[in-house]
Protein backbone atom coordinates (compact mmCIF):
# COMPACT_ATOMS: atom_id res chain seq x y z
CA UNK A 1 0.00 0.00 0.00
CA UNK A 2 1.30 3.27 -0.84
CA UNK A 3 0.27 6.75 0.60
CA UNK A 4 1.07 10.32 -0.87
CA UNK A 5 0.73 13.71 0.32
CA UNK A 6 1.91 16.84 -1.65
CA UNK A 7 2.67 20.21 -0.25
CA UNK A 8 4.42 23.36 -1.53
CA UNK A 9 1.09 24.72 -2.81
CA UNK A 10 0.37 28.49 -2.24
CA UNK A 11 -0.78 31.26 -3.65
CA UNK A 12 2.15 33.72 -6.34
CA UNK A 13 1.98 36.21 -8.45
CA UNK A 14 2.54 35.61 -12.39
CA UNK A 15 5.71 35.05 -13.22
CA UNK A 16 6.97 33.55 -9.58
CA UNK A 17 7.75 30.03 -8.59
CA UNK A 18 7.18 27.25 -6.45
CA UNK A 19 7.91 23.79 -5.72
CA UNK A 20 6.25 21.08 -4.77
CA UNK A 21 6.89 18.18 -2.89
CA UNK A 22 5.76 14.55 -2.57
CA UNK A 23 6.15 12.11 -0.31
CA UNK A 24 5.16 8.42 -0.39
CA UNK A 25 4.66 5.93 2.14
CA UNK A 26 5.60 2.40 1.03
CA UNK A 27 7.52 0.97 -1.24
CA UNK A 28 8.27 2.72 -4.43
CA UNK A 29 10.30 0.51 -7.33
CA UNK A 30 12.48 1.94 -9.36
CA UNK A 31 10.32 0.78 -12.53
CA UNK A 32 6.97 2.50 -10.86
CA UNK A 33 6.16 5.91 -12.95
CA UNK A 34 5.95 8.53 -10.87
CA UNK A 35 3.71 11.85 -11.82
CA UNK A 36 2.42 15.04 -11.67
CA UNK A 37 -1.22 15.70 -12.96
CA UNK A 38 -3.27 19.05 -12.31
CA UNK A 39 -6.97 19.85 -12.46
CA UNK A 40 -8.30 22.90 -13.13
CA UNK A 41 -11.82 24.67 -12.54
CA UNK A 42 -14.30 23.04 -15.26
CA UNK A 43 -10.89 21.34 -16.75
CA UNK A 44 -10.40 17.42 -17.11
CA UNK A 45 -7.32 16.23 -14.89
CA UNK A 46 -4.35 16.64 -17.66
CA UNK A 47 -0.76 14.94 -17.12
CA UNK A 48 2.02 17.43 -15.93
CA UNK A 49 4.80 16.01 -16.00
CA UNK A 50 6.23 12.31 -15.19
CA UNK A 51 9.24 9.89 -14.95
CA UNK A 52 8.97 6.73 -16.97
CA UNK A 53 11.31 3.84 -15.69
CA UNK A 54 13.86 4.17 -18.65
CA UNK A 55 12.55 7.05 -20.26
CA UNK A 56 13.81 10.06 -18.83
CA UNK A 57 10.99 12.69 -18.03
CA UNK A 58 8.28 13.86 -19.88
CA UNK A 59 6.14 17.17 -19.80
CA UNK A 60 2.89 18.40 -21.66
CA UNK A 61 3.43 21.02 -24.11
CA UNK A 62 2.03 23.99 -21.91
CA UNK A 63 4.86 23.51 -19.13
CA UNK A 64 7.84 22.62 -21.61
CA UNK A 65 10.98 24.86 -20.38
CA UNK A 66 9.00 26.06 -17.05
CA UNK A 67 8.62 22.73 -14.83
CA UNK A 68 10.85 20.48 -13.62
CA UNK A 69 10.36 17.14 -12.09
CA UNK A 70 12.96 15.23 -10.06
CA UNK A 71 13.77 12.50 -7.75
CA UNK A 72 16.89 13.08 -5.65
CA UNK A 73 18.51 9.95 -4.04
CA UNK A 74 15.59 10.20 -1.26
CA UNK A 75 13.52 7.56 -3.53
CA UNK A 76 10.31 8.16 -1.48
CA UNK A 77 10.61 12.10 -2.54
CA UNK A 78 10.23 13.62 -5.56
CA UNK A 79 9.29 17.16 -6.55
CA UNK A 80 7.81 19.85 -9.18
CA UNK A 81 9.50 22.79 -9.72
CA UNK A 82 7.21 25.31 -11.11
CA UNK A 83 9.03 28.47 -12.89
CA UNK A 84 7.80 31.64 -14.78
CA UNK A 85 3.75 30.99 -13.34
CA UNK A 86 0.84 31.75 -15.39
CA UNK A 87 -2.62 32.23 -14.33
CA UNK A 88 -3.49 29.05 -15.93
CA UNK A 89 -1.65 27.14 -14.61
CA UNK A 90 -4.24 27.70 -11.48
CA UNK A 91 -5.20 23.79 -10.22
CA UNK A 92 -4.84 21.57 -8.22
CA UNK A 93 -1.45 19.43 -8.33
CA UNK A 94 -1.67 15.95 -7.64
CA UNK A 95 1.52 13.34 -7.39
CA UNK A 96 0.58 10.00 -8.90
CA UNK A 97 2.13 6.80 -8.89
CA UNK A 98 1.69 4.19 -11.15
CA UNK A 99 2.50 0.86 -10.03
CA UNK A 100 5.16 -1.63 -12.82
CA UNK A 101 3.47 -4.57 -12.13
CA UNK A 102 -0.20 -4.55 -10.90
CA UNK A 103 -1.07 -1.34 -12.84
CA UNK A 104 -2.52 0.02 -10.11
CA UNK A 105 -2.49 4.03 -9.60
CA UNK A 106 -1.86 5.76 -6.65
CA UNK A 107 -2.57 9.56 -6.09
CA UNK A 108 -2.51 11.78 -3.23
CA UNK A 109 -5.23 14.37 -2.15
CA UNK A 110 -3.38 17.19 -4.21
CA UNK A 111 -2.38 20.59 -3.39
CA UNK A 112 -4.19 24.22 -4.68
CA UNK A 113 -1.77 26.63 -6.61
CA UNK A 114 -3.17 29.97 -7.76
CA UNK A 115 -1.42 32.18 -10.04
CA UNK A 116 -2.51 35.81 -9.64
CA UNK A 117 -2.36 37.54 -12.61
């Protein structure tokens, strides 16, 4: 069983940063994909960014060359750093794990960020 909580969330003008953090109970393998997703007001929850075993990272289009995701040596941590803000990128930020061999996805309760325009 796997719990995860995110935090970092907050409230920044356009144009600022943050970083968020997330933090998993449990056992995470090395060939689990780990996630961020965000959902918006009256938006469908869209893929962030994520870490494929093997595959390096990936990002949607919208974040390219703001966002970072990364996984220091802590395995258990991993984070989403969130440059140059836009107001649309207003939602809430959920980590997500998906599990190599049951295919079973984990996510944690999420965390609000609101870009002020």
């Amino acid at each position: 069983q796997v719990q995860l909580v995110e935090s970092g969330g907050g409230q920044v003008q356009a144009g600022g940063s943050l970083r968020l953090s997330c933090s998993a109970s449990g056992d995470i393998f090395s060939r689990d994909t780990i996630s961020w997703y965000r959902q918006g007001p009256r938006m469908q929850r869209e893929l962030v960014a994520s870490m494929p075993e093997g595959s390096g990272t990936k990002y949607a289009e919208s974040v390219k060359g703001r966002f970072t995701i990364s996984r220091p040596s802590a395995r258990n941590t991993w984070y989403l750093q969130m440059d140059k803000l836009r107001p649309e990128d207003t939602a809430v930020y959920l980590c997500h794990v998906f599990r190599y061999d049951t295919h079973y996805n984990y996510w944690g309760q999420g965390t609000q960020v609101t870009v002020s325009s």
